[in-house]
C-alpha atoms as a PDB file:
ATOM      1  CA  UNK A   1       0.000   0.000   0.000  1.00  0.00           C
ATOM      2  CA  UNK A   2       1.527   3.256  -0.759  1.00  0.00           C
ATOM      3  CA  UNK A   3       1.974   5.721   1.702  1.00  0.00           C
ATOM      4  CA  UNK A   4      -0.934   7.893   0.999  1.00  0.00           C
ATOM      5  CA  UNK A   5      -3.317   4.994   0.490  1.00  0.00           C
ATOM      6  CA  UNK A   6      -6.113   4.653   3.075  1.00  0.00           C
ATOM      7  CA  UNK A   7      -7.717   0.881   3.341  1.00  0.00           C
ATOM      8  CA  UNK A   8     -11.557   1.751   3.956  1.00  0.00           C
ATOM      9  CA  UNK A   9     -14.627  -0.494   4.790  1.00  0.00           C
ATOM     10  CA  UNK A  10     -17.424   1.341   3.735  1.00  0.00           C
ATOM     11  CA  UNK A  11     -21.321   0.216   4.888  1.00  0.00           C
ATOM     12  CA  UNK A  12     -23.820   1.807   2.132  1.00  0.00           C
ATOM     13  CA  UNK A  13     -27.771   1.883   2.819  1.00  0.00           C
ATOM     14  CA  UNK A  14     -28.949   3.381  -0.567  1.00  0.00           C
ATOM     15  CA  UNK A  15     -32.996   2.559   0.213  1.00  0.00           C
ATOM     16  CA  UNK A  16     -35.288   1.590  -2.683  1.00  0.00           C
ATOM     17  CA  UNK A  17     -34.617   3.509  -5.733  1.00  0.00           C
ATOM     18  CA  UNK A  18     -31.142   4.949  -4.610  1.00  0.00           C
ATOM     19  CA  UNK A  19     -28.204   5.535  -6.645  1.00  0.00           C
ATOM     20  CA  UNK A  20     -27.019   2.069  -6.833  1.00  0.00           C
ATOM     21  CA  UNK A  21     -25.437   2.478 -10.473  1.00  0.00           C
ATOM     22  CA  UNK A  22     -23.346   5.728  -9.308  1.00  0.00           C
ATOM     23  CA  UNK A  23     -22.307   3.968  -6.028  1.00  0.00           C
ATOM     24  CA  UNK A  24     -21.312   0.893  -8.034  1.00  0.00           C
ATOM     25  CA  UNK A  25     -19.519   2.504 -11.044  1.00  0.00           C
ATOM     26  CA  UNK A  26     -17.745   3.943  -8.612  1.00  0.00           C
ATOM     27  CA  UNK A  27     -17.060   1.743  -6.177  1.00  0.00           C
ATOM     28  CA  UNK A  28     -15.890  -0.486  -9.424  1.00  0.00           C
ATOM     29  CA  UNK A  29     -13.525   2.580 -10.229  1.00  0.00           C
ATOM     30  CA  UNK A  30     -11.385   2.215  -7.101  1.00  0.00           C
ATOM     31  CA  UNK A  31     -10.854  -1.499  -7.612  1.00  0.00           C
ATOM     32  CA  UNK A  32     -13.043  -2.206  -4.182  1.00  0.00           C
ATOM     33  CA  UNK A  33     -14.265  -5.746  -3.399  1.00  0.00           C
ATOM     34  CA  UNK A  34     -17.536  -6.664  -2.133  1.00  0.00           C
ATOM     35  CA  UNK A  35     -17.850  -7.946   1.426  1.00  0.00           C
ATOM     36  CA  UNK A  36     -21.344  -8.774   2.389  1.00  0.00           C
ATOM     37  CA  UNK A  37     -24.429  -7.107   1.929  1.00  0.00           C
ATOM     38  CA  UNK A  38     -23.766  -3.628   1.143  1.00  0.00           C
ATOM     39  CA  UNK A  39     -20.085  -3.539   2.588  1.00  0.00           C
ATOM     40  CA  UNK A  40     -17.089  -2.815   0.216  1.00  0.00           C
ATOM     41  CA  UNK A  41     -13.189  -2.460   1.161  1.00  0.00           C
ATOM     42  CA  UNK A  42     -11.200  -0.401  -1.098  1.00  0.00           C
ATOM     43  CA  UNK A  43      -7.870   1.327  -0.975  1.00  0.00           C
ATOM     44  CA  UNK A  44      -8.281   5.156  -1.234  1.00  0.00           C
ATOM     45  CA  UNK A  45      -5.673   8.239  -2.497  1.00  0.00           C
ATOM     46  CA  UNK A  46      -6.977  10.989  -0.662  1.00  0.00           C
ATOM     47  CA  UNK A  47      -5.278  14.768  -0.394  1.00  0.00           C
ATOM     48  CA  UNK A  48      -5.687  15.126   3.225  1.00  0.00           C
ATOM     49  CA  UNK A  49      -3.391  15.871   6.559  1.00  0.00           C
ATOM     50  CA  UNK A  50      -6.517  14.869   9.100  1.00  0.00           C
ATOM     51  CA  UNK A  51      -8.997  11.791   9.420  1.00  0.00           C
ATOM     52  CA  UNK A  52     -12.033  14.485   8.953  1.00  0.00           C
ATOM     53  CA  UNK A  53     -10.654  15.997   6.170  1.00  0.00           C
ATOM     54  CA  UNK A  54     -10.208  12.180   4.921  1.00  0.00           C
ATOM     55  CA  UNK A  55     -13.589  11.890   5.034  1.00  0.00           C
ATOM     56  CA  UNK A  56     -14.956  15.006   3.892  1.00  0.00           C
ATOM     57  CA  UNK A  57     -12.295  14.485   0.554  1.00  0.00           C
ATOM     58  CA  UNK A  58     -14.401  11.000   0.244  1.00  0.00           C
ATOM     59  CA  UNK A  59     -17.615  12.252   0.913  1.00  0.00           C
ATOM     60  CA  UNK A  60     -16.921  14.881  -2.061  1.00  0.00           C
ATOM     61  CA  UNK A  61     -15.378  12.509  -4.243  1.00  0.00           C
ATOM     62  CA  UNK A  62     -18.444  10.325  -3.801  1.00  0.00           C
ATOM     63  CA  UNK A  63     -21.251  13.313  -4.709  1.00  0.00           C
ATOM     64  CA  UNK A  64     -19.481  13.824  -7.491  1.00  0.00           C
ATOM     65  CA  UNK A  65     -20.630  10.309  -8.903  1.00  0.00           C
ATOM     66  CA  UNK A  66     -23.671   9.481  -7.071  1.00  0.00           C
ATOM     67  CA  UNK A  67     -26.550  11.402  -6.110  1.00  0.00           C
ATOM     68  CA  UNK A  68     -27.862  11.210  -2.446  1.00  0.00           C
ATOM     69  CA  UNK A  69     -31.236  11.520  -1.042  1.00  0.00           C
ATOM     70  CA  UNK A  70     -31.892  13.054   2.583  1.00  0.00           C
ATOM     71  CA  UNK A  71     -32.275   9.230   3.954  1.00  0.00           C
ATOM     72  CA  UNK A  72     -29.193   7.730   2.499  1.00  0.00           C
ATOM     73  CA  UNK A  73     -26.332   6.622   4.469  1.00  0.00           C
ATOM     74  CA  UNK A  74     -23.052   5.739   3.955  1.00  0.00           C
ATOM     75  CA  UNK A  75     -20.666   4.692   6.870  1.00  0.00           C
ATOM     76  CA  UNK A  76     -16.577   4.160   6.558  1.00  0.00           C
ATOM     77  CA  UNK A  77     -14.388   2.699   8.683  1.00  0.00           C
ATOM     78  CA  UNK A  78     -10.595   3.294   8.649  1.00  0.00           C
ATOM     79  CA  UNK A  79      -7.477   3.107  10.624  1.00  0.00           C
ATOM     80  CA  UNK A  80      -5.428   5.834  11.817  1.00  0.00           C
ATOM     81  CA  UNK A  81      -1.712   6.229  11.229  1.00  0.00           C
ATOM     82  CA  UNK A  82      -1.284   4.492  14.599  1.00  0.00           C
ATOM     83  CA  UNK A  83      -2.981   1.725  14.285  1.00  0.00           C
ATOM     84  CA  UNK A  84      -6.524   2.837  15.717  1.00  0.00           C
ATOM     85  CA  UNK A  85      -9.644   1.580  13.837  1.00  0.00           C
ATOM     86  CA  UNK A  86     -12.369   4.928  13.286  1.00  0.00           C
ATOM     87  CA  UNK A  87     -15.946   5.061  11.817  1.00  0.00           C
ATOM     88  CA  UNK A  88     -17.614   7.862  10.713  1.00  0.00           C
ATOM     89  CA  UNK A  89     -20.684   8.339   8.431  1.00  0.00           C
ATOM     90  CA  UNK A  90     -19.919  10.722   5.565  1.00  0.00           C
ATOM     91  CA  UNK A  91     -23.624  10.725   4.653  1.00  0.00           C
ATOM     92  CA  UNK A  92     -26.513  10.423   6.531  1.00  0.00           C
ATOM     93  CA  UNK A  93     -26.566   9.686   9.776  1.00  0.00           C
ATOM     94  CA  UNK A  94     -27.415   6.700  13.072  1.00  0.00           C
ATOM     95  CA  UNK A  95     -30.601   5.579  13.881  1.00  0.00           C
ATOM     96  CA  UNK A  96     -32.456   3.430  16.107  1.00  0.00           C
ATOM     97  CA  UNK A  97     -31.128   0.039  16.059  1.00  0.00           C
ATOM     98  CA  UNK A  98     -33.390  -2.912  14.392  1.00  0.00           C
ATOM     99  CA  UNK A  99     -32.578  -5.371  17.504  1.00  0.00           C
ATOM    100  CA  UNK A 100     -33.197  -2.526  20.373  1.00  0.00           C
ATOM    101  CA  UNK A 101     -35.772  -4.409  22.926  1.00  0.00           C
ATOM    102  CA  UNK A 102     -34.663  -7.682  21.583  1.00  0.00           C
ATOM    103  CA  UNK A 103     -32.216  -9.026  24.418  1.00  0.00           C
ATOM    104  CA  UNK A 104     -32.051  -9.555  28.231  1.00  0.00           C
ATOM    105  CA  UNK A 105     -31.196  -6.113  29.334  1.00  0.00           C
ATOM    106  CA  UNK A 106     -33.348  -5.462  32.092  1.00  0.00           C
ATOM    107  CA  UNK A 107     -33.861  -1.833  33.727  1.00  0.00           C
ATOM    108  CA  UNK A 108     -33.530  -1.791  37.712  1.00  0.00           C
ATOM    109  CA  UNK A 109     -34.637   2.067  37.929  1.00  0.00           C
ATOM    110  CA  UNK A 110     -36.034   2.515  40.836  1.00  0.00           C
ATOM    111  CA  UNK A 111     -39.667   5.490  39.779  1.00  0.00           C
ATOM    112  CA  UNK A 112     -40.457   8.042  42.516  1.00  0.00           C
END
């Protein structure tokens, strides 16, 4: 890997009738390889001297070949220089979690 070169899991949730041509021409562009359901890992040349400004270069690279609507999301993961694994969603944003209520967790507050 060069020295530049950033190795990225990105997590994509396009909805029904996203962009999935633009995401995939581009994704197919920087050589990434397909990892599960809507997870690619890909080697990326950005201009950059921070991890935000990593992600804001990708974010703009990637509007430049998809379009985004208000609900999509895209997530990336990367490590640091020393050695520290970030994520960070360069579009869209968290929600609630599918599974919350699902497990064992129980709540022992105590109402007044």
């Amino acid at each position: 890997m060069d020295e530049k070169e950033v190795a990225i899991w990105m997590s994509y949730d396009l909805g029904v009738g996203g962009d999935f041509e633009g995401l995939y021409a581009w994704l197919d562009d920087h050589g990434a390889i397909e990892c599960g359901n809507n997870v690619a890992y890909f080697k990326y040349k950005p201009t950059f001297d921070t991890d935000k400004e990593l992600a804001n270069s990708l974010k703009k690279d990637l509007s430049e070949k998809v379009k985004f609507a208000p609900t999509n999301r895209i997530y990336i993961v990367r490590r640091t220089e020393k050695g520290k694994s970030i994520g960070t969603f360069i579009v869209g944003k968290r929600k609630a979690s599918p599974w919350e209520g699902f497990g064992t967790k129980t709540n022992n507050t105590i109402d007044e």
